[in-house]
PDB file of N, CA and C in Angstrom:
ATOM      1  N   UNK A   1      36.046 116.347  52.989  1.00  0.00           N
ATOM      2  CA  UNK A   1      37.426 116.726  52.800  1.00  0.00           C
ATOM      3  C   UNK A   1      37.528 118.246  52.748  1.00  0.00           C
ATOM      4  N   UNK A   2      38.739 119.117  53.388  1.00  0.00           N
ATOM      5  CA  UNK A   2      38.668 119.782  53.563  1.00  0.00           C
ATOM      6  C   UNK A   2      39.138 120.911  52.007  1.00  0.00           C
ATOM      7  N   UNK A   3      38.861 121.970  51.821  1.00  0.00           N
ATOM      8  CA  UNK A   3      39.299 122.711  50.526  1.00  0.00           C
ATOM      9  C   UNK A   3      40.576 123.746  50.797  1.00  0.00           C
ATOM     10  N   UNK A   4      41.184 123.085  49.814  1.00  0.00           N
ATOM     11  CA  UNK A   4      42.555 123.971  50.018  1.00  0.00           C
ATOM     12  C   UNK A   4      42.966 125.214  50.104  1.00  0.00           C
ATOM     13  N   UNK A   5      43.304 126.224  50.776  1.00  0.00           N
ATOM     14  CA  UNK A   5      43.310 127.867  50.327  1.00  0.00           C
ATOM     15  C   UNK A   5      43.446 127.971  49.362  1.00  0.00           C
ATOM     16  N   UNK A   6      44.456 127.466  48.452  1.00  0.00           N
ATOM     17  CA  UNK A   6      44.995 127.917  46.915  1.00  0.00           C
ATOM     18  C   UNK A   6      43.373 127.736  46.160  1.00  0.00           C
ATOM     19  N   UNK A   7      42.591 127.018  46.741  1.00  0.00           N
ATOM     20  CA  UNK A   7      41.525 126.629  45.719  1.00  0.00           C
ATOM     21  C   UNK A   7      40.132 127.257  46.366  1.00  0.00           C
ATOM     22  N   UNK A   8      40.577 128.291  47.504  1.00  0.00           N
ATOM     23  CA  UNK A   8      39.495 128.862  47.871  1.00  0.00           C
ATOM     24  C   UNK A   8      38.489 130.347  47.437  1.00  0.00           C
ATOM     25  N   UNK A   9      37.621 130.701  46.926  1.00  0.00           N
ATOM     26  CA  UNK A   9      37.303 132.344  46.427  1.00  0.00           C
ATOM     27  C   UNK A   9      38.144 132.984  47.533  1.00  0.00           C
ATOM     28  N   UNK A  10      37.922 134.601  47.162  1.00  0.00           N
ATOM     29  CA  UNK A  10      38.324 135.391  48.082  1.00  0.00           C
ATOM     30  C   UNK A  10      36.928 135.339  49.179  1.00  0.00           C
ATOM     31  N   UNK A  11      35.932 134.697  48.504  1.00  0.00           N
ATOM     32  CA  UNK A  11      34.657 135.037  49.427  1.00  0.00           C
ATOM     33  C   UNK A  11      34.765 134.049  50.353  1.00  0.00           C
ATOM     34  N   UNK A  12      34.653 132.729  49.781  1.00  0.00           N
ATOM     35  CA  UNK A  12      35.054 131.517  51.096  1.00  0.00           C
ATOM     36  C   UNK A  12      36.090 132.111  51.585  1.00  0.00           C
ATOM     37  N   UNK A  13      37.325 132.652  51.360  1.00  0.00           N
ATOM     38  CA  UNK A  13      38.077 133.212  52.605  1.00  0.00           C
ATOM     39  C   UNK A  13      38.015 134.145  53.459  1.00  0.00           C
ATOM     40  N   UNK A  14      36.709 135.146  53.132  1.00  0.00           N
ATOM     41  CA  UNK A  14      36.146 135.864  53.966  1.00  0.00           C
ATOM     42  C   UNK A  14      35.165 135.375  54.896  1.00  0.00           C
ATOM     43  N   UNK A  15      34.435 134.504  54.658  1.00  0.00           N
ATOM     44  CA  UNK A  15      33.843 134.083  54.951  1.00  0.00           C
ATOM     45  C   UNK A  15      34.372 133.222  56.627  1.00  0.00           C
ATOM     46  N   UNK A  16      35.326 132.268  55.997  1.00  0.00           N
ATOM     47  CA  UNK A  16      36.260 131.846  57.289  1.00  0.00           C
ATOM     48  C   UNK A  16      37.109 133.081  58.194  1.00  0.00           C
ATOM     49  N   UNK A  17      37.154 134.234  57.842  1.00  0.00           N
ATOM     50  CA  UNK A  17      38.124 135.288  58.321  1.00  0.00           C
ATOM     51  C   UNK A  17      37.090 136.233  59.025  1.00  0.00           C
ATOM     52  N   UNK A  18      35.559 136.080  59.135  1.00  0.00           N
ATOM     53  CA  UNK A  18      34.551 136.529  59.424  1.00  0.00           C
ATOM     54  C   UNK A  18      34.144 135.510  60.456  1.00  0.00           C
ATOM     55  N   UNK A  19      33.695 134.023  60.491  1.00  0.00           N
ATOM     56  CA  UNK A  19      33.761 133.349  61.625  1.00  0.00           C
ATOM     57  C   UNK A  19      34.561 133.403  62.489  1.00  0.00           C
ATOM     58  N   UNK A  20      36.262 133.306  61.844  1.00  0.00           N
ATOM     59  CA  UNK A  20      36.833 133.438  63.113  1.00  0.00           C
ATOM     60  C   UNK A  20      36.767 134.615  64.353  1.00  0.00           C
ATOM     61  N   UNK A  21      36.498 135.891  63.509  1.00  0.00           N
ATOM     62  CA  UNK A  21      36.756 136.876  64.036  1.00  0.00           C
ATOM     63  C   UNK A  21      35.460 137.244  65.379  1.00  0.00           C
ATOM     64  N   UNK A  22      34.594 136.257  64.874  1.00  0.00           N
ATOM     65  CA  UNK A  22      33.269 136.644  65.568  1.00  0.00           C
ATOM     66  C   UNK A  22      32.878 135.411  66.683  1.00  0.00           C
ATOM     67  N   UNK A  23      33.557 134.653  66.915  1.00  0.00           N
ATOM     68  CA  UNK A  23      33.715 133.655  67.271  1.00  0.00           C
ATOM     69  C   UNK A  23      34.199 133.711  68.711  1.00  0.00           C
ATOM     70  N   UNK A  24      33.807 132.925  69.911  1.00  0.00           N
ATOM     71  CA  UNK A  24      34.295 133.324  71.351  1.00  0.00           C
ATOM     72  C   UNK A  24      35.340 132.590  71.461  1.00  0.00           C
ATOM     73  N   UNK A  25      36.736 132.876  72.193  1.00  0.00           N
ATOM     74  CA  UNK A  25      37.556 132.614  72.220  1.00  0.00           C
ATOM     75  C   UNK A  25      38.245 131.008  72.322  1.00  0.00           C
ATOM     76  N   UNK A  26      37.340 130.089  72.936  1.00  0.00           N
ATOM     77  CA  UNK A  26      37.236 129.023  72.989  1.00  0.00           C
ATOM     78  C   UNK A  26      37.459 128.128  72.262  1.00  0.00           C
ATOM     79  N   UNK A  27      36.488 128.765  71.269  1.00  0.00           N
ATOM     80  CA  UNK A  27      36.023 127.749  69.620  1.00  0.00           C
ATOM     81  C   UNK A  27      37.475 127.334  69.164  1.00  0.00           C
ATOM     82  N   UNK A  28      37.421 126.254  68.621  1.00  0.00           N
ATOM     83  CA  UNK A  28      38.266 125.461  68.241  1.00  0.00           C
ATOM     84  C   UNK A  28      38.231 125.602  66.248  1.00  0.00           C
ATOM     85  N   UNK A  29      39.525 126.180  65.711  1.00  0.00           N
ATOM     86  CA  UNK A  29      39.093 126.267  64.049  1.00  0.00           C
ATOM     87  C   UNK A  29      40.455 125.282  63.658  1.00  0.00           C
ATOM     88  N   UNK A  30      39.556 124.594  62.281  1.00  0.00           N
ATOM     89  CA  UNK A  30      40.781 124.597  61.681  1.00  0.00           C
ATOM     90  C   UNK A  30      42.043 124.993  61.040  1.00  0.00           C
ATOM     91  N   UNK A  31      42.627 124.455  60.794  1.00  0.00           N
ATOM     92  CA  UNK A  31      44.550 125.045  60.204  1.00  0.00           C
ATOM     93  C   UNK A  31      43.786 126.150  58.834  1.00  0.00           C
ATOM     94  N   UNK A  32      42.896 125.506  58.081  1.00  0.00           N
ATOM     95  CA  UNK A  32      42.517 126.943  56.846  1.00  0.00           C
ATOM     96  C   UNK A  32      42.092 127.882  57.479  1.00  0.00           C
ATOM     97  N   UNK A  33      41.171 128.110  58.557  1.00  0.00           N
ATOM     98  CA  UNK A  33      40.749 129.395  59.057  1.00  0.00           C
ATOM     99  C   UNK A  33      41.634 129.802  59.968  1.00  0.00           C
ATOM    100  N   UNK A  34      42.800 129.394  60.421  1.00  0.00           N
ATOM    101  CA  UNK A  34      43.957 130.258  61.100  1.00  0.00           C
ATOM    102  C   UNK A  34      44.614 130.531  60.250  1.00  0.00           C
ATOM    103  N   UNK A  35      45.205 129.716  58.813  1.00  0.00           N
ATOM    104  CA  UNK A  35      45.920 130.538  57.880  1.00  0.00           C
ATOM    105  C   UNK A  35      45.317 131.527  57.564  1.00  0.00           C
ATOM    106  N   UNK A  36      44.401 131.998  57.145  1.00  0.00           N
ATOM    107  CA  UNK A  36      43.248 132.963  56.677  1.00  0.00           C
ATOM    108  C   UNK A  36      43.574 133.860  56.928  1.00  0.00           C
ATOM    109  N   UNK A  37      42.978 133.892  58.691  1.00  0.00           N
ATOM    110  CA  UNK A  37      43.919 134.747  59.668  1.00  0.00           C
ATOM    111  C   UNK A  37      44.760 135.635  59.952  1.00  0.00           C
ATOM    112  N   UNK A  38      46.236 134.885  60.109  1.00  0.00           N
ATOM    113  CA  UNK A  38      47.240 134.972  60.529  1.00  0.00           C
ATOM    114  C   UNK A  38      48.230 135.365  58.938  1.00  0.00           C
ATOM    115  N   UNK A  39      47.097 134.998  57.730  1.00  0.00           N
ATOM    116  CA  UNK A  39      47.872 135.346  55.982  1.00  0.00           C
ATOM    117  C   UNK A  39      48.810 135.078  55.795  1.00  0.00           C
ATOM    118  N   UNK A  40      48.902 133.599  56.188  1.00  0.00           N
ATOM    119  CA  UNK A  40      50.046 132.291  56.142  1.00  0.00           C
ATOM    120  C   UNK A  40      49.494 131.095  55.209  1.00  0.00           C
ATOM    121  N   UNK A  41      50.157 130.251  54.969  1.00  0.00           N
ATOM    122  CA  UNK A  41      49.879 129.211  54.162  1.00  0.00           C
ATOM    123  C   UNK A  41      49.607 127.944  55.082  1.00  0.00           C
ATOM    124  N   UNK A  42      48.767 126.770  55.233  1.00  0.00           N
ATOM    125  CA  UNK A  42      48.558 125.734  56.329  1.00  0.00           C
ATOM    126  C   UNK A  42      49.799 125.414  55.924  1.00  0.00           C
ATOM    127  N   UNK A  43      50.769 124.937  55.087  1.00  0.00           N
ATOM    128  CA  UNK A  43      52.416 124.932  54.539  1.00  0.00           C
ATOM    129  C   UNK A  43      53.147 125.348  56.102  1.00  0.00           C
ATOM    130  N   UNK A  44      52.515 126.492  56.395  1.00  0.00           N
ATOM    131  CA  UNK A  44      53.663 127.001  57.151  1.00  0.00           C
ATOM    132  C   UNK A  44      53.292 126.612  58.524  1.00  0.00           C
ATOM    133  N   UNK A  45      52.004 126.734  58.851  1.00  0.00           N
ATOM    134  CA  UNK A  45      51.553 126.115  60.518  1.00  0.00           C
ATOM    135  C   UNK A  45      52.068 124.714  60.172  1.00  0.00           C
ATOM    136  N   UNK A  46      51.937 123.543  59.767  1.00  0.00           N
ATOM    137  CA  UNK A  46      52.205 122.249  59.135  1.00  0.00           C
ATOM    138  C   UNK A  46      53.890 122.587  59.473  1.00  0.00           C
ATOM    139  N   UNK A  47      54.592 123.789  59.102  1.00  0.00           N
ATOM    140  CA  UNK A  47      56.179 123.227  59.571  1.00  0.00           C
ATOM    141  C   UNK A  47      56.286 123.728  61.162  1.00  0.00           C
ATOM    142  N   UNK A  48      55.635 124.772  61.270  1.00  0.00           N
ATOM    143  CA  UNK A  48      55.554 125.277  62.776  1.00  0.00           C
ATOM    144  C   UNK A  48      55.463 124.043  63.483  1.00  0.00           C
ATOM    145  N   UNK A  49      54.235 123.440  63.665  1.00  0.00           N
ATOM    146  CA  UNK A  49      54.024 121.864  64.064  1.00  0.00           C
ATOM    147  C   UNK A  49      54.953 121.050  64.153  1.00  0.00           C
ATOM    148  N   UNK A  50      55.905 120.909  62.842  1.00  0.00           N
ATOM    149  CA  UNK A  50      57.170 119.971  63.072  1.00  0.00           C
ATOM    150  C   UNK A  50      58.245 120.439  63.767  1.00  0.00           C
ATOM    151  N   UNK A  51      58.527 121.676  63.718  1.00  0.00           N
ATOM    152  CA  UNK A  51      59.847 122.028  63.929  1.00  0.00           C
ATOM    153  C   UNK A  51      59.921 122.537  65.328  1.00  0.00           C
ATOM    154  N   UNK A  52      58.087 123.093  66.376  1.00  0.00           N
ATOM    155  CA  UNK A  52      58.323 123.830  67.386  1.00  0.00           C
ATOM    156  C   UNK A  52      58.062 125.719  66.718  1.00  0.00           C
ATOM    157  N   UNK A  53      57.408 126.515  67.750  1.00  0.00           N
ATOM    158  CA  UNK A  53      57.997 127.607  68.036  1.00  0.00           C
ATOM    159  C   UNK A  53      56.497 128.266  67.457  1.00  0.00           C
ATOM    160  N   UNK A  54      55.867 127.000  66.962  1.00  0.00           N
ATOM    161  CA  UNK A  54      54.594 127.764  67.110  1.00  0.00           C
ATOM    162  C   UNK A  54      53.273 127.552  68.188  1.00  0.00           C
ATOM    163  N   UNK A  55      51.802 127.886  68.031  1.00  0.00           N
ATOM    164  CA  UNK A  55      51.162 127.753  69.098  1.00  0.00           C
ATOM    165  C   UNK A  55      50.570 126.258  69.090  1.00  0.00           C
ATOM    166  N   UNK A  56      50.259 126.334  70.434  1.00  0.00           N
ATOM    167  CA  UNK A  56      49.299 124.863  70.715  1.00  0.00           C
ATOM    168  C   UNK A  56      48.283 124.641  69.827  1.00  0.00           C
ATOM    169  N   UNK A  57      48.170 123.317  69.327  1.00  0.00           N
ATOM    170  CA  UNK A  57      47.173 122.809  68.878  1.00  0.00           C
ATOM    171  C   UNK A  57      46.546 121.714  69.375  1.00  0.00           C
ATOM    172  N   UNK A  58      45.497 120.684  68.874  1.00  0.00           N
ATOM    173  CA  UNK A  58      45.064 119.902  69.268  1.00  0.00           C
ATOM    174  C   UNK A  58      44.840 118.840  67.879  1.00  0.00           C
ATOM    175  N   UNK A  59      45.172 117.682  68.063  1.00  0.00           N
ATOM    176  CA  UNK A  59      44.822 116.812  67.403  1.00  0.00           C
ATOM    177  C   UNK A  59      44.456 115.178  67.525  1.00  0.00           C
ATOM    178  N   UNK A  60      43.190 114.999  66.855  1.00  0.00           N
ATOM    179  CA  UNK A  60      42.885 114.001  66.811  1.00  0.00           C
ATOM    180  C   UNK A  60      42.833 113.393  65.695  1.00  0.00           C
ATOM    181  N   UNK A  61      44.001 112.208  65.324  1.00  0.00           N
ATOM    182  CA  UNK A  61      43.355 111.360  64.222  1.00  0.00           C
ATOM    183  C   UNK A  61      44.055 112.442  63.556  1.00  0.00           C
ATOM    184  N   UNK A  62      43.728 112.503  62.205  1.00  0.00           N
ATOM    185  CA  UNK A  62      44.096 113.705  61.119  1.00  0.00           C
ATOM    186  C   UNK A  62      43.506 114.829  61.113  1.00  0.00           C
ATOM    187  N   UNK A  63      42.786 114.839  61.959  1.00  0.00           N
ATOM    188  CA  UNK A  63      42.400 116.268  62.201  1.00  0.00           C
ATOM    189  C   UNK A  63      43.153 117.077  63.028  1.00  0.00           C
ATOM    190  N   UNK A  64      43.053 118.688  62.422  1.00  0.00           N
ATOM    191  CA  UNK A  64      44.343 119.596  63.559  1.00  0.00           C
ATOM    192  C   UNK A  64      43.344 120.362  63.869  1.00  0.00           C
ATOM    193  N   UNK A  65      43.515 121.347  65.085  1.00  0.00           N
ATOM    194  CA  UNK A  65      42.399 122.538  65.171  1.00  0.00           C
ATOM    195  C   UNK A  65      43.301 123.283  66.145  1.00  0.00           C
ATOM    196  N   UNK A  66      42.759 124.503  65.795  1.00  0.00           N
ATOM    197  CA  UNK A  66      43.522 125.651  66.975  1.00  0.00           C
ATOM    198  C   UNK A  66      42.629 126.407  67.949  1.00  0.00           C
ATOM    199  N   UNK A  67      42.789 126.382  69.168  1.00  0.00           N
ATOM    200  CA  UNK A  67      41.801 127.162  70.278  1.00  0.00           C
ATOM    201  C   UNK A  67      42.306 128.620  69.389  1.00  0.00           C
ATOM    202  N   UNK A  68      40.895 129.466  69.328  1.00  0.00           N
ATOM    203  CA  UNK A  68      40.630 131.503  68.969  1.00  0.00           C
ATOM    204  C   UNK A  68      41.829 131.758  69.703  1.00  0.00           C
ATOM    205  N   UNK A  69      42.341 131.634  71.069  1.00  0.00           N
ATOM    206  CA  UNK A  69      42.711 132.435  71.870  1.00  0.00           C
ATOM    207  C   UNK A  69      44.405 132.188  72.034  1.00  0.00           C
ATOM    208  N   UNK A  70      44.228 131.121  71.926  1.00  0.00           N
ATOM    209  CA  UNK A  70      45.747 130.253  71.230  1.00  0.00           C
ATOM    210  C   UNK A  70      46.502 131.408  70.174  1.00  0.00           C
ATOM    211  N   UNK A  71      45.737 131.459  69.511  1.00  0.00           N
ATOM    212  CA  UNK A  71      46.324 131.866  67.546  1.00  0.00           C
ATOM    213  C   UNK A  71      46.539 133.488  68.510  1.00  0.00           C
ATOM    214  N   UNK A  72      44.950 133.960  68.759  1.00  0.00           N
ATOM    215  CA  UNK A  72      45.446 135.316  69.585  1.00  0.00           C
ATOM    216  C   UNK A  72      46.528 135.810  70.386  1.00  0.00           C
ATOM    217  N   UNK A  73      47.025 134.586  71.005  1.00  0.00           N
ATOM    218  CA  UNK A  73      48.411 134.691  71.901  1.00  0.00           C
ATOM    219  C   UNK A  73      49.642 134.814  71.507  1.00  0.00           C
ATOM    220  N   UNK A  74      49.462 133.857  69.979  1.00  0.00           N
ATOM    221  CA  UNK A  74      50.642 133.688  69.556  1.00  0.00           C
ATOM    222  C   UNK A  74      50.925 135.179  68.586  1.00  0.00           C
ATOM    223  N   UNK A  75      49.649 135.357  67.990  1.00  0.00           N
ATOM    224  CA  UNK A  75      49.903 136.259  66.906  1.00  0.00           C
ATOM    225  C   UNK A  75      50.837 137.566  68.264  1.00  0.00           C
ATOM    226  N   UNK A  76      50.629 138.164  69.162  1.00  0.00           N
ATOM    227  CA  UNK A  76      50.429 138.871  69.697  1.00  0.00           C
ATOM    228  C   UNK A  76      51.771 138.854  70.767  1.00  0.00           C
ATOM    229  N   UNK A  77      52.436 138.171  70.644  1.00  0.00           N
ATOM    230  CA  UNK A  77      53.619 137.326  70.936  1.00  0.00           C
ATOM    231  C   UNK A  77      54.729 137.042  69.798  1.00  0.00           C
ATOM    232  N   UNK A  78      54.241 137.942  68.812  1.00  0.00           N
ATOM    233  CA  UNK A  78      54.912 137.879  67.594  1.00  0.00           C
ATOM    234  C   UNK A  78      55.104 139.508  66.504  1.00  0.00           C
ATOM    235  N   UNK A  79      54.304 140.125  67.861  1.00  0.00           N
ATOM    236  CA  UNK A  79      54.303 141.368  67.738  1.00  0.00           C
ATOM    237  C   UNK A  79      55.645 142.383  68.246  1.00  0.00           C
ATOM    238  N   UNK A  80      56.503 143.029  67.025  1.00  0.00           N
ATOM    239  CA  UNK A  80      57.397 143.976  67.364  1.00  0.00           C
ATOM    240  C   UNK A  80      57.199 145.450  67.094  1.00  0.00           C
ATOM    241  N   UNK A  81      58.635 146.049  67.746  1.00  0.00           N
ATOM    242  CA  UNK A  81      58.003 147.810  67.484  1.00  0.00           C
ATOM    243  C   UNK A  81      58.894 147.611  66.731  1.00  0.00           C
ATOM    244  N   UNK A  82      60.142 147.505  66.157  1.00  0.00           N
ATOM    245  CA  UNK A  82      61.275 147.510  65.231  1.00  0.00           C
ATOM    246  C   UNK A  82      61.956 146.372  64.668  1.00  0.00           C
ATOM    247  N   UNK A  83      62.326 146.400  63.662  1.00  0.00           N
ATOM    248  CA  UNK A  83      63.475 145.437  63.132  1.00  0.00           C
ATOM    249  C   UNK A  83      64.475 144.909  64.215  1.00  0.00           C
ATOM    250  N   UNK A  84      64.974 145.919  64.679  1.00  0.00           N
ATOM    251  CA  UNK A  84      66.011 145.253  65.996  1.00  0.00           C
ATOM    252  C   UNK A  84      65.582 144.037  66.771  1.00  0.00           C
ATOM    253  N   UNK A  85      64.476 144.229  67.352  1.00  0.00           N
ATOM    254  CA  UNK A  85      63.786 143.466  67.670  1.00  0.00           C
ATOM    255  C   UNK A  85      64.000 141.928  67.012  1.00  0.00           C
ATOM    256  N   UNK A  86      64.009 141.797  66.223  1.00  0.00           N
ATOM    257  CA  UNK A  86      63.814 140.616  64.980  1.00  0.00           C
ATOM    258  C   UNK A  86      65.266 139.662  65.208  1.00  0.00           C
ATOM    259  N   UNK A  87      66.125 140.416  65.458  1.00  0.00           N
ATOM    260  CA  UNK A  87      67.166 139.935  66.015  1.00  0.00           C
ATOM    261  C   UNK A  87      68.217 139.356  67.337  1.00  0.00           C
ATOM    262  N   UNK A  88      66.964 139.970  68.078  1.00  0.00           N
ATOM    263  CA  UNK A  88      67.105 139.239  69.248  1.00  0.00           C
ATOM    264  C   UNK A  88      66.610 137.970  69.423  1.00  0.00           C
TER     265      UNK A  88
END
């Protein structure tokens, strides 16, 4: 079973924020090591998932996982130079 962020050290979260980072683009992580990441709550990928508007995932069964390059796209795709921006 997997361990919850709220219940993770700062070291297990380095730890996952250190795999991902070193990791070839391919690799497939779970929803805790993209929250890690991305310094979101799985809360919030979990509504992304329901509602749309976030990145591809893959799932089998109860398991979720995100392609490296996926999360890279999206984060990066979510990137502004200004507030204005935010409103378009």
């Amino acid at each position: 079973m997997k361990k919850q962020l709220s219940m993770m050290s700062d070291f297990e979260k380095q730890k996952l924020l250190n795999q991902f980072l070193h990791a070839p683009t391919e690799q497939l992580f779970p929803q805790e090591s993209v929250a890690v990441y991305l310094q979101c709550s799985t809360n919030t990928l979990q509504r992304l998932r329901c509602v749309g508007g976030g990145m591809p995932y893959t799932k089998i069964g109860r398991t979720v996982a995100y392609k490296k390059q996926d999360v890279l796209e999206y984060q990066e795709s979510r990137t502004v130079m200004n507030t204005a921006q935010l409103a378009s």
